[in-house]
C-alpha atoms as a PDB file:
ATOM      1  CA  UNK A   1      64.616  51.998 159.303  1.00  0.00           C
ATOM      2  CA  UNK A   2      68.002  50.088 158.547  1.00  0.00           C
ATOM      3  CA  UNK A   3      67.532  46.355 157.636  1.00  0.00           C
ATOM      4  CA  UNK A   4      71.379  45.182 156.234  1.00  0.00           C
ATOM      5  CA  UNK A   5      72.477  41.483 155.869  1.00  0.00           C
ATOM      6  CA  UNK A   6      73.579  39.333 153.164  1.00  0.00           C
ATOM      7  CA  UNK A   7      71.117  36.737 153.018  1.00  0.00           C
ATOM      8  CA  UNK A   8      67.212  37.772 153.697  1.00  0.00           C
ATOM      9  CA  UNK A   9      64.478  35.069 154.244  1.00  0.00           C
ATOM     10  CA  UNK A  10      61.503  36.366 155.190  1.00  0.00           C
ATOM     11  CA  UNK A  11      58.941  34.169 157.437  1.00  0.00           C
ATOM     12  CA  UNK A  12      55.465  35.299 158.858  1.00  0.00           C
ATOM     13  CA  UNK A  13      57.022  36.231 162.158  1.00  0.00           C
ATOM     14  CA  UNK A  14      59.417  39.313 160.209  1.00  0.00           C
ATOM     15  CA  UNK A  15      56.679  40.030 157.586  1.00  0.00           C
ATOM     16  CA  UNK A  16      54.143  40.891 160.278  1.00  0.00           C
ATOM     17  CA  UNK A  17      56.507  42.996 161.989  1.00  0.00           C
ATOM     18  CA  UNK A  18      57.410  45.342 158.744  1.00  0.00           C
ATOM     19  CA  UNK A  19      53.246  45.106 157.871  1.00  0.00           C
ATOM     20  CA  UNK A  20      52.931  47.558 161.255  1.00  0.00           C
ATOM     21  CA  UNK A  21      54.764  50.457 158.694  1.00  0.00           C
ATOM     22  CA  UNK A  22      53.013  49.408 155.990  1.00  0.00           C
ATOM     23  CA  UNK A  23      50.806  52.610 155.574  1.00  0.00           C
ATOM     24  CA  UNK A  24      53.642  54.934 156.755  1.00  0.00           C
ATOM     25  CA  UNK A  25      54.920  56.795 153.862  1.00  0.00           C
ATOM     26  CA  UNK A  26      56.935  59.042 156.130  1.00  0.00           C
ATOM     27  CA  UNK A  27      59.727  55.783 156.731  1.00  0.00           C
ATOM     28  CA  UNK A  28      61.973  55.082 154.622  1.00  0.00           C
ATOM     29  CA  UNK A  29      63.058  51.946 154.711  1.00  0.00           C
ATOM     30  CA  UNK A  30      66.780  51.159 153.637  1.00  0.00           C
ATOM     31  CA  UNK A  31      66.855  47.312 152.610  1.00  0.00           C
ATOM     32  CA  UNK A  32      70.671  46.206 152.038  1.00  0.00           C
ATOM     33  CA  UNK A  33      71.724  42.957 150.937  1.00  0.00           C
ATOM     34  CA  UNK A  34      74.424  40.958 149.044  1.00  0.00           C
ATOM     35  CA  UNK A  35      76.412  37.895 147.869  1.00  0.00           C
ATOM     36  CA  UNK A  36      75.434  35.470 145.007  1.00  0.00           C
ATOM     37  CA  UNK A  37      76.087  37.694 142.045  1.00  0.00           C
ATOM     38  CA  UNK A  38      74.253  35.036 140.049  1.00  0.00           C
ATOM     39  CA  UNK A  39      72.277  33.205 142.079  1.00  0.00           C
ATOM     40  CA  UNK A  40      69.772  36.031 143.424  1.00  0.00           C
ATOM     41  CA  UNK A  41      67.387  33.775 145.429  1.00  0.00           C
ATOM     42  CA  UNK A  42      70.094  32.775 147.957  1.00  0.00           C
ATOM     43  CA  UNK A  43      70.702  36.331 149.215  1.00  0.00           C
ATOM     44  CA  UNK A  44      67.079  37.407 148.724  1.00  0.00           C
ATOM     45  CA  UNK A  45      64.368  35.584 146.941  1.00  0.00           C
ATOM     46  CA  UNK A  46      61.546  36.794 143.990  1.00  0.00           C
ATOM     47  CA  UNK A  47      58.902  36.413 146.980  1.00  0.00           C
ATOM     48  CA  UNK A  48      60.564  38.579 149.298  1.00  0.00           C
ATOM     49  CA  UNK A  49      61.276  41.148 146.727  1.00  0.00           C
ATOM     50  CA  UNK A  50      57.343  41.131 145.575  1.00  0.00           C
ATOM     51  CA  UNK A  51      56.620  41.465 149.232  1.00  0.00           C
ATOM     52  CA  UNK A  52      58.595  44.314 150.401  1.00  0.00           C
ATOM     53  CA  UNK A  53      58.266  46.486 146.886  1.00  0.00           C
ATOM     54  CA  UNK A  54      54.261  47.076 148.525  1.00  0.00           C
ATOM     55  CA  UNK A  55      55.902  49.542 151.234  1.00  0.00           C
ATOM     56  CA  UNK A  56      55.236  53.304 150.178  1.00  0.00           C
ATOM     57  CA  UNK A  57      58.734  54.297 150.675  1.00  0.00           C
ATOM     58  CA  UNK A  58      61.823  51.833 150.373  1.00  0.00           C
ATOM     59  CA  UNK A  59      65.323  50.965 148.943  1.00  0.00           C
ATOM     60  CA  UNK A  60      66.198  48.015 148.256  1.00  0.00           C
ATOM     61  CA  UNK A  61      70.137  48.258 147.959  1.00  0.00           C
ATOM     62  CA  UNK A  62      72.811  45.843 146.314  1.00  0.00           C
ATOM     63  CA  UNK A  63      76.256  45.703 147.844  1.00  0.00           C
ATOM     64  CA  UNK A  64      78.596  43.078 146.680  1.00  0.00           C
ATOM     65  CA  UNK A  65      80.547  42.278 149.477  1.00  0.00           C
ATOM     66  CA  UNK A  66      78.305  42.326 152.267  1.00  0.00           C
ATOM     67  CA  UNK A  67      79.025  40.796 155.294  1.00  0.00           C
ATOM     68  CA  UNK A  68      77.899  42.796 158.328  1.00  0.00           C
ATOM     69  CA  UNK A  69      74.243  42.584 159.538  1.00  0.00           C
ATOM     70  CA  UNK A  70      72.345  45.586 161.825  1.00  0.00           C
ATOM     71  CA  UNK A  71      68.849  46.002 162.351  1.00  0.00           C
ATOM     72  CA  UNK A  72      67.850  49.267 163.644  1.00  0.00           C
ATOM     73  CA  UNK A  73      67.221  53.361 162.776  1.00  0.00           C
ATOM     74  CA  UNK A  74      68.573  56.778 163.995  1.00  0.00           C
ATOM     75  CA  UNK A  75      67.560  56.040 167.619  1.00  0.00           C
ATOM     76  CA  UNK A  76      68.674  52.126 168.259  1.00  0.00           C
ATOM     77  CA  UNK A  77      69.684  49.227 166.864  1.00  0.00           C
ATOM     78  CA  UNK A  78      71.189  45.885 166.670  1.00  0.00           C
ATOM     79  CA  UNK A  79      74.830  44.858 165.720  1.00  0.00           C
ATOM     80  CA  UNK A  80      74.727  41.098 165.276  1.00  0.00           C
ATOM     81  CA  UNK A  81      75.966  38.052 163.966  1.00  0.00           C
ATOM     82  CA  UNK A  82      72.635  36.894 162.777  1.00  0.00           C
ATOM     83  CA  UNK A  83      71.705  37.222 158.640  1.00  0.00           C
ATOM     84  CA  UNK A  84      67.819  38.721 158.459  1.00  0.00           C
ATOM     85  CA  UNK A  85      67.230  34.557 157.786  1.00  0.00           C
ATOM     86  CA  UNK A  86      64.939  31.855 159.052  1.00  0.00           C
ATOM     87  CA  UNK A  87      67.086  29.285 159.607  1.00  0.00           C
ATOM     88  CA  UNK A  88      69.593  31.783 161.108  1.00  0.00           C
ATOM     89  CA  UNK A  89      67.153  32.277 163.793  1.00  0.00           C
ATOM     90  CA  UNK A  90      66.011  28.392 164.012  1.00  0.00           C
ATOM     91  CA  UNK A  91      69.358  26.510 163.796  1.00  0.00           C
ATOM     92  CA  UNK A  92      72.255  28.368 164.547  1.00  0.00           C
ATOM     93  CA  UNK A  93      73.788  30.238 167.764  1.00  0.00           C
ATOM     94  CA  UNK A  94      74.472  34.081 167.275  1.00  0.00           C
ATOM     95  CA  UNK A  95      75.048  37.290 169.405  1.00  0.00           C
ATOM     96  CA  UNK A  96      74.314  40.588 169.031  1.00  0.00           C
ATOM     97  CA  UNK A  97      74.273  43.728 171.046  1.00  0.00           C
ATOM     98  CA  UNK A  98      71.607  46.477 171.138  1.00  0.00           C
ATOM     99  CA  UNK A  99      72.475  50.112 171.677  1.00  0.00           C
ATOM    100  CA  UNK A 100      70.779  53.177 171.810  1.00  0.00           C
ATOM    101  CA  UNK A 101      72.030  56.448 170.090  1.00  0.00           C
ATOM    102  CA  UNK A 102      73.101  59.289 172.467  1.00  0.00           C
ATOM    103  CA  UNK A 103      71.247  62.205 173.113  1.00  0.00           C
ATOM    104  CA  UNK A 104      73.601  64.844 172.297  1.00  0.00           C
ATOM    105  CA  UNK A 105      74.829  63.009 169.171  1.00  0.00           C
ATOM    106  CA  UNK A 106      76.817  66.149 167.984  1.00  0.00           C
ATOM    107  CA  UNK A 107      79.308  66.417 171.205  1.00  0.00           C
ATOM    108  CA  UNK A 108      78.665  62.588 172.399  1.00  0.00           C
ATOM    109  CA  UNK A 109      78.911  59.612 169.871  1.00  0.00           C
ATOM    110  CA  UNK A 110      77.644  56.133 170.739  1.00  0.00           C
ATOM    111  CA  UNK A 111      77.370  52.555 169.114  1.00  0.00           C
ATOM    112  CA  UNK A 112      74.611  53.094 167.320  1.00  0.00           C
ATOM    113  CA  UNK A 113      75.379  56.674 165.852  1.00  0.00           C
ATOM    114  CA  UNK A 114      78.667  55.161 164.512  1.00  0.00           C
ATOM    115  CA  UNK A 115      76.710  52.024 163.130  1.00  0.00           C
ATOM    116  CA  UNK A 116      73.665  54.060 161.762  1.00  0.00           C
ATOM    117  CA  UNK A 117      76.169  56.168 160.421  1.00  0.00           C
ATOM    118  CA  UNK A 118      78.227  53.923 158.462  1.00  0.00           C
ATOM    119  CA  UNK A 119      75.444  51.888 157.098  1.00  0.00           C
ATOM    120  CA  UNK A 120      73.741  55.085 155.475  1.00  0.00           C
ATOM    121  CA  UNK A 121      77.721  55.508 154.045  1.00  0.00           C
ATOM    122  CA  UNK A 122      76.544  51.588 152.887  1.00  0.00           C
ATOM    123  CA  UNK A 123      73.576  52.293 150.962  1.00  0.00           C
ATOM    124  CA  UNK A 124      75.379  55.317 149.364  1.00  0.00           C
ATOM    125  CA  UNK A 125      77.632  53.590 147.681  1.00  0.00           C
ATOM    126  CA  UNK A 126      75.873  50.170 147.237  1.00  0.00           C
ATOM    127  CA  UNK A 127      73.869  49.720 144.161  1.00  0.00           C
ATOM    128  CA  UNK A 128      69.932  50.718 143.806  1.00  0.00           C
ATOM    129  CA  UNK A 129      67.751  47.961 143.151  1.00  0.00           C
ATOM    130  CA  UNK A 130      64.416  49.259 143.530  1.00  0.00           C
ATOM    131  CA  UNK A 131      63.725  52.778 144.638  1.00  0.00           C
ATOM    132  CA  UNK A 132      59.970  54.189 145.186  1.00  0.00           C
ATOM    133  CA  UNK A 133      59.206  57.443 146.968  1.00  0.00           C
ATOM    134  CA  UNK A 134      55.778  59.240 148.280  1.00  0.00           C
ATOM    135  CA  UNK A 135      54.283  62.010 146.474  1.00  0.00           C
ATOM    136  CA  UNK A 136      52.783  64.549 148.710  1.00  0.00           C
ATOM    137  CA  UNK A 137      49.833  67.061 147.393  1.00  0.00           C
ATOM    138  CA  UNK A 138      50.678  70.937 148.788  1.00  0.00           C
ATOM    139  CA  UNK A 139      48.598  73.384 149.444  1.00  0.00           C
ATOM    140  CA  UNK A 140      49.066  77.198 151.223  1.00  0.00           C
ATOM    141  CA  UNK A 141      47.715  75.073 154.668  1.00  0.00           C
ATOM    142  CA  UNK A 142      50.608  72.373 154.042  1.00  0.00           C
ATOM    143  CA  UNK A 143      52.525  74.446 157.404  1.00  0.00           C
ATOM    144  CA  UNK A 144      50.089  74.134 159.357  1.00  0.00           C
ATOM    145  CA  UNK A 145      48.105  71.238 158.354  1.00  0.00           C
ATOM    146  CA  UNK A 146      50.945  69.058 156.873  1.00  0.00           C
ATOM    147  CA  UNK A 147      51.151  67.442 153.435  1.00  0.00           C
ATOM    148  CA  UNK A 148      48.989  65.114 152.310  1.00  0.00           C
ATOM    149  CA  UNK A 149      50.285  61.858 151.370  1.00  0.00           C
ATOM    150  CA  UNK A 150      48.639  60.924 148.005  1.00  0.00           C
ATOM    151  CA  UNK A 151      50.472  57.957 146.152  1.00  0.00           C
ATOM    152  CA  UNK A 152      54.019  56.232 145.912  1.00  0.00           C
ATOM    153  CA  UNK A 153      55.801  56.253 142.309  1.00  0.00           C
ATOM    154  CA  UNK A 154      58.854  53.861 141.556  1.00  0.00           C
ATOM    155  CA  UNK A 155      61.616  55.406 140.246  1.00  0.00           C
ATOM    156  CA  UNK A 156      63.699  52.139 139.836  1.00  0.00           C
ATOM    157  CA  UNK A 157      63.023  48.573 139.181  1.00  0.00           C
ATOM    158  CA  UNK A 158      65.866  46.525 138.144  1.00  0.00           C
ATOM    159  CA  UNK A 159      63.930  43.091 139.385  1.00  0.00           C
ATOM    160  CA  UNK A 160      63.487  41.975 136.117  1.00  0.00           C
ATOM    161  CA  UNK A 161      66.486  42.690 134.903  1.00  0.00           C
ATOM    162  CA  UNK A 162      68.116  41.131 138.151  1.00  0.00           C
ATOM    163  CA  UNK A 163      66.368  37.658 136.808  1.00  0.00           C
ATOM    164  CA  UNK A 164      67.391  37.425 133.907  1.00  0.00           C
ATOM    165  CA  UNK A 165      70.930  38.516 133.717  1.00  0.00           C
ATOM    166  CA  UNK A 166      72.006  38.104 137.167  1.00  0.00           C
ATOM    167  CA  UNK A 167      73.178  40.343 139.876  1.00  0.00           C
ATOM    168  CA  UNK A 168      76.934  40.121 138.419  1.00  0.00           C
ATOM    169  CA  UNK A 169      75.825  41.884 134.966  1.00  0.00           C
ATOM    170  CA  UNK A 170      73.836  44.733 136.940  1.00  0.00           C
ATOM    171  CA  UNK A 171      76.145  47.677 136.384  1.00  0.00           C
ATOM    172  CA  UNK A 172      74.881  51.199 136.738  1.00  0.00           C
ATOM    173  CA  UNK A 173      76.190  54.660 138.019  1.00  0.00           C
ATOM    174  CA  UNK A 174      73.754  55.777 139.861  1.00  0.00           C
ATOM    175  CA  UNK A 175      73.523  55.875 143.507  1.00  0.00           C
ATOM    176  CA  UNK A 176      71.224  56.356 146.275  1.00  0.00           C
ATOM    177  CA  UNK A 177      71.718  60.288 146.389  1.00  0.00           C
ATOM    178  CA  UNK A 178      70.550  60.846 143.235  1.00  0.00           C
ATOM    179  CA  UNK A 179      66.780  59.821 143.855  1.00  0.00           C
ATOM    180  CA  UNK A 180      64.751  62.392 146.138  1.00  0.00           C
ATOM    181  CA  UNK A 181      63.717  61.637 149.434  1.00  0.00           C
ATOM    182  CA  UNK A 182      59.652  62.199 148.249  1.00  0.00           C
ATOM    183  CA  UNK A 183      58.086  63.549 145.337  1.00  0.00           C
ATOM    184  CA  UNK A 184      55.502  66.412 145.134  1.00  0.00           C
ATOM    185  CA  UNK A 185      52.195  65.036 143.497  1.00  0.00           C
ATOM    186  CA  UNK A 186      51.292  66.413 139.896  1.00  0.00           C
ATOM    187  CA  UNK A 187      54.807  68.296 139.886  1.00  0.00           C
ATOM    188  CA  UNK A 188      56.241  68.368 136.771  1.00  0.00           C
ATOM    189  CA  UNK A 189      58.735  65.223 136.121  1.00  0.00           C
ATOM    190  CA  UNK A 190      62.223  66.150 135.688  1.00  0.00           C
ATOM    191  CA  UNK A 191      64.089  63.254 134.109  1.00  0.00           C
ATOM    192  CA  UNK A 192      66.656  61.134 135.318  1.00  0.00           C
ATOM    193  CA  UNK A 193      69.964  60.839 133.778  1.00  0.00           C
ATOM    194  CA  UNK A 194      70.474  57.781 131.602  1.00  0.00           C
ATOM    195  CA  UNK A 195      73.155  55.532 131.109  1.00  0.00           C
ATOM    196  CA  UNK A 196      73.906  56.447 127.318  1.00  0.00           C
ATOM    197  CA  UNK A 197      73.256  53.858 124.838  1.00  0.00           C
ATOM    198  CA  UNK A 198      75.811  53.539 121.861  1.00  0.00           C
ATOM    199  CA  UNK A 199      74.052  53.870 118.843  1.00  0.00           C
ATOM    200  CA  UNK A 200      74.616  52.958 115.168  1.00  0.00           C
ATOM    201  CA  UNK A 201      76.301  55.734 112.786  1.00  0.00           C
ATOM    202  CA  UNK A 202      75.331  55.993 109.224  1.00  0.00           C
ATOM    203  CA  UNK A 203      78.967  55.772 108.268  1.00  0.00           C
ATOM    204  CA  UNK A 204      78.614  52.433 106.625  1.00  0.00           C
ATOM    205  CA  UNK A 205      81.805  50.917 106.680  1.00  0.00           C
ATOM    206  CA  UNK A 206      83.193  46.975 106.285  1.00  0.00           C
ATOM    207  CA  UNK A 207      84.650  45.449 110.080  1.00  0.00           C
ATOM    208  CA  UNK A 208      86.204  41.667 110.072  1.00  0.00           C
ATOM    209  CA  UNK A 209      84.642  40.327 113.226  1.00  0.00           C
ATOM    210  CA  UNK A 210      85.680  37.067 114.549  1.00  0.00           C
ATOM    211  CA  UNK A 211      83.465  34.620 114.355  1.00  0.00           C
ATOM    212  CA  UNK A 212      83.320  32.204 117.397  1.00  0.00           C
ATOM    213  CA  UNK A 213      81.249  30.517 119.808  1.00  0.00           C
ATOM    214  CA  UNK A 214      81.161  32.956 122.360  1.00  0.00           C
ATOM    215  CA  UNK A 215      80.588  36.004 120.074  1.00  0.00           C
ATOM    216  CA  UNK A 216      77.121  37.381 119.708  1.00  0.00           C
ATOM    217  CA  UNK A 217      75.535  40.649 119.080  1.00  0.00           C
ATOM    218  CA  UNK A 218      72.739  42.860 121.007  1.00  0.00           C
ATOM    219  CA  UNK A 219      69.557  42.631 117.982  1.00  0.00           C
ATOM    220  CA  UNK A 220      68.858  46.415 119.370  1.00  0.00           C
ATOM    221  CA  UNK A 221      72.043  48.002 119.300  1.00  0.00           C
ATOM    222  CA  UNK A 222      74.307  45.538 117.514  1.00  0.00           C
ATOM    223  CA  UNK A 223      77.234  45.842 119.710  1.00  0.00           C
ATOM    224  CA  UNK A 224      79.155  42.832 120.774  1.00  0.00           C
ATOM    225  CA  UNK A 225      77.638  40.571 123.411  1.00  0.00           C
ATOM    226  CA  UNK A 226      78.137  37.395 124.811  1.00  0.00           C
ATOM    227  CA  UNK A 227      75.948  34.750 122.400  1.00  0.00           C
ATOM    228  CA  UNK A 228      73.054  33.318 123.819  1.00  0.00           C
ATOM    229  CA  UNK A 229      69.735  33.480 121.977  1.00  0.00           C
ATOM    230  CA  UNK A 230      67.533  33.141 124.917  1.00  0.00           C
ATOM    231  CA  UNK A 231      69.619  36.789 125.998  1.00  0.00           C
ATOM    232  CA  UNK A 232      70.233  38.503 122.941  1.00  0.00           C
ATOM    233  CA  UNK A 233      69.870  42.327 124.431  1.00  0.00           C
ATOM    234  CA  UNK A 234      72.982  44.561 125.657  1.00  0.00           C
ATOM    235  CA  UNK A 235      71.837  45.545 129.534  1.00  0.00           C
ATOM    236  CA  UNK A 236      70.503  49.170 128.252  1.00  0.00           C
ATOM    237  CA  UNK A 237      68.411  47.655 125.640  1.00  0.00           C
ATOM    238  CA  UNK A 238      66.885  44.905 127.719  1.00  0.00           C
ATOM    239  CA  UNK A 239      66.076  48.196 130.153  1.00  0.00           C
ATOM    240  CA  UNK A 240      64.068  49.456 127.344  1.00  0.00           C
ATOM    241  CA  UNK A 241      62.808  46.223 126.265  1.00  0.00           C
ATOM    242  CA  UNK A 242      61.363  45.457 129.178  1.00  0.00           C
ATOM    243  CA  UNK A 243      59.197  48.171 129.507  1.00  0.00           C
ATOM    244  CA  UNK A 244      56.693  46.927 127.373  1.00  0.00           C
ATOM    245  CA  UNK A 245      58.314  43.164 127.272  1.00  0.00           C
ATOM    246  CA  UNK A 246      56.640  42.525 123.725  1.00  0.00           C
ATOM    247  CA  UNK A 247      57.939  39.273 122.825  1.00  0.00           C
ATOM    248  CA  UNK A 248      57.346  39.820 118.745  1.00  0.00           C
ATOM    249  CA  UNK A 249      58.731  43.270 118.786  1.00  0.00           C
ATOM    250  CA  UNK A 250      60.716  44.279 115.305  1.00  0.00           C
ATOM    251  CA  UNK A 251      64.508  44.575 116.185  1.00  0.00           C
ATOM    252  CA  UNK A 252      67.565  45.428 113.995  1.00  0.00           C
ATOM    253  CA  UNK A 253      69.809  42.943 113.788  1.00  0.00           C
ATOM    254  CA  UNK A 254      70.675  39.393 114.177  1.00  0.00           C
ATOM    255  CA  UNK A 255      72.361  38.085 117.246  1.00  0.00           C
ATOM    256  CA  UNK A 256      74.384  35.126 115.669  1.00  0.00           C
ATOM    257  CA  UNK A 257      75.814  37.438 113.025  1.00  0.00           C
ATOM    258  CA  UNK A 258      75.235  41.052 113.256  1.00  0.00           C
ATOM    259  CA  UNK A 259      73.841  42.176 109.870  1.00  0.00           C
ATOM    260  CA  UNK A 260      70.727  43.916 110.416  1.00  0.00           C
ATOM    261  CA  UNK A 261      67.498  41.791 110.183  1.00  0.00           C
ATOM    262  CA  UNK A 262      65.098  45.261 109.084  1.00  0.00           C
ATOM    263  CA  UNK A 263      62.420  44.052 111.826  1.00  0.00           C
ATOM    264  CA  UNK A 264      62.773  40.730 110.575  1.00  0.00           C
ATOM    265  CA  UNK A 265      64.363  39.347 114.726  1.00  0.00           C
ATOM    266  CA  UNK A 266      62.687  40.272 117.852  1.00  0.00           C
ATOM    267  CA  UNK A 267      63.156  38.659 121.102  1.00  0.00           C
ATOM    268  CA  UNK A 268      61.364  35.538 120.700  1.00  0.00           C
ATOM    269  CA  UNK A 269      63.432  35.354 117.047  1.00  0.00           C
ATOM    270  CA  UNK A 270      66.716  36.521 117.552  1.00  0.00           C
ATOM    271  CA  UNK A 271      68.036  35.009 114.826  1.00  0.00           C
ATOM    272  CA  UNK A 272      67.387  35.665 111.045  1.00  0.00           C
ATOM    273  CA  UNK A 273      65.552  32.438 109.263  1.00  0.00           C
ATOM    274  CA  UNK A 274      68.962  32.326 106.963  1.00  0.00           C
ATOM    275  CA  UNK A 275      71.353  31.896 109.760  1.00  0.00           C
ATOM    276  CA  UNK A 276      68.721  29.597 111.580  1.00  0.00           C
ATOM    277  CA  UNK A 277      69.708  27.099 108.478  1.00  0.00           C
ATOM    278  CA  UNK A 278      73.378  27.958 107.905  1.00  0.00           C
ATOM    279  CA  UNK A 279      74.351  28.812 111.190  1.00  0.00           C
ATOM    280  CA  UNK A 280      76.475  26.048 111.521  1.00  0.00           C
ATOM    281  CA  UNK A 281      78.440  26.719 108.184  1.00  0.00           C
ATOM    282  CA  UNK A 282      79.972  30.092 109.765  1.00  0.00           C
ATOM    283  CA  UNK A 283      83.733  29.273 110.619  1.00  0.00           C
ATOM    284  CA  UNK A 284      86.621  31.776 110.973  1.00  0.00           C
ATOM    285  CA  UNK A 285      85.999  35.643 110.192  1.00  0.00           C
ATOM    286  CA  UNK A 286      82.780  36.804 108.521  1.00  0.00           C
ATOM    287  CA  UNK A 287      82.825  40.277 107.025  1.00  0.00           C
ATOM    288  CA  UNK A 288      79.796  42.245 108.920  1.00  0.00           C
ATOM    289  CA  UNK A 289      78.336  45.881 107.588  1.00  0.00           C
ATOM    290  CA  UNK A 290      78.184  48.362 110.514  1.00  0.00           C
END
């Protein structure tokens, strides 16, 4: 199942109508959405994302410059002018035309091959959001029998993230492909490839970094970041942050100035007490140890 549109509102009429797959594993659902780099809730809001992260096997997919809506699968669809919205369907005027795919799909195309088609090309290159997959238990009957469904894992979840950075500072490189279409229960986790992380040498050596109001510094990593003590992670380490999201965990360094704290900032401290005091005595270029 193919649900792509910019904006998605979600009312009880559309939520009952996904609920009738909600215990079918076996669909994949491909949800595709964009706009509002940094304004998530006007292309799809924290509800709707709670709400449709329940199904055992979905995608929720993030592609920029969305415009084009269809509603549909491999068999037949809907090409239409209409955004997966309430209001859309309460206030406004749209069109849209339904088409079925064509039986011999190989020697005879139709609308909705070419549409199904190019959507999956979509969610390919979009970016993942939220991936979670089935994991089927096999047996030697599995042929005959079939496999039995047994749980769902996530293998993504960029939600938090997504709140408090903003869709416009998401930026991975990964894609659709890489996650497998189910898993196979109690088989032995391979892991994913990471984005790497740069990482502190123990070459200590003297840098002049400029001090300004805009300049900041990740208390995880201590690279460069933009300064704002209510966000004072690079995107990799909030990832790993956020695992546990332990507000008094002991970080590195501090994020007005850079020179390591020794587990003296965490996130609800990002600053060290010193600079807390002085920090508005810092003009020009400080010398920082790296």
């Amino acid at each position: 199942m193919m649900l792509v549109s910019p904006f998605i509102r979600l009312d009880k009429h559309f939520r009952d109508l996904l609920l009738r797959h909600e215990k079918e594993p076996r669909l994949h659902i491909k949800v595709v959405f964009g706009k509002n780099e940094d304004r998530l809730n006007k292309s799809l809001s924290k509800d709707d994302f709670e709400f449709l992260t329940q199904f055992p096997n979905i995608s929720i997919i993030y592609v920029p410059n969305l415009h084009g809506k269809y509603y549909g699968n491999e068999n037949a669809g809907v090409l239409t002018s209409i955004n997966l919205h309430d209001h859309s369907f309460e206030n406004n005027i749209e069109f849209g035309v339904y088409a079925e795919a064509s039986i011999l799909p190989k020697i005879q195309s139709s609308t909705n091959n070419e549409a199904w088609n190019y959507c999956i090309q979509i969610t390919e290159l979009g970016i993942p959001v939220f991936i979670k997959r089935p994991s089927y238990q096999k047996s030697f009957l599995s042929a005959l029998l079939g496999k039995n469904y047994v749980r769902s894992e996530v293998l993504l979840d960029n939600i938090k993230m997504l709140e408090n950075f903003g869709l416009s500072k998401m930026v991975t490189n990964r894609n659709l492909l890489e996650f497998p279409e189910e898993l196979e229960f109690k088989a032995p986790k391979v892991a994913m490839p990471q984005k790497e992380m740069p990482l502190k040498t123990k070459n200590y050596k003297s840098s002049i970094i400029n001090k300004d109001n805009s300049t900041g510094y990740c208390i995880r990593t201590g690279i460069i970041i933009p300064r704002n003590p209510e966000k004072p992670f690079c995107y990799e380490a909030f990832k790993e942050w956020s695992e546990y999201s332990n507000l008094n965990y002991h970080e590195k360094f501090c994020h007005f100035t850079g020179e390591k704290s020794y587990g003296k900032t965490s996130y609800q401290r990002p600053i060290l007490n010193d600079n807390y005091r002085n920090k508005n005595q810092y003009t020009g270029n400080i010398v920082r140890w790296t």
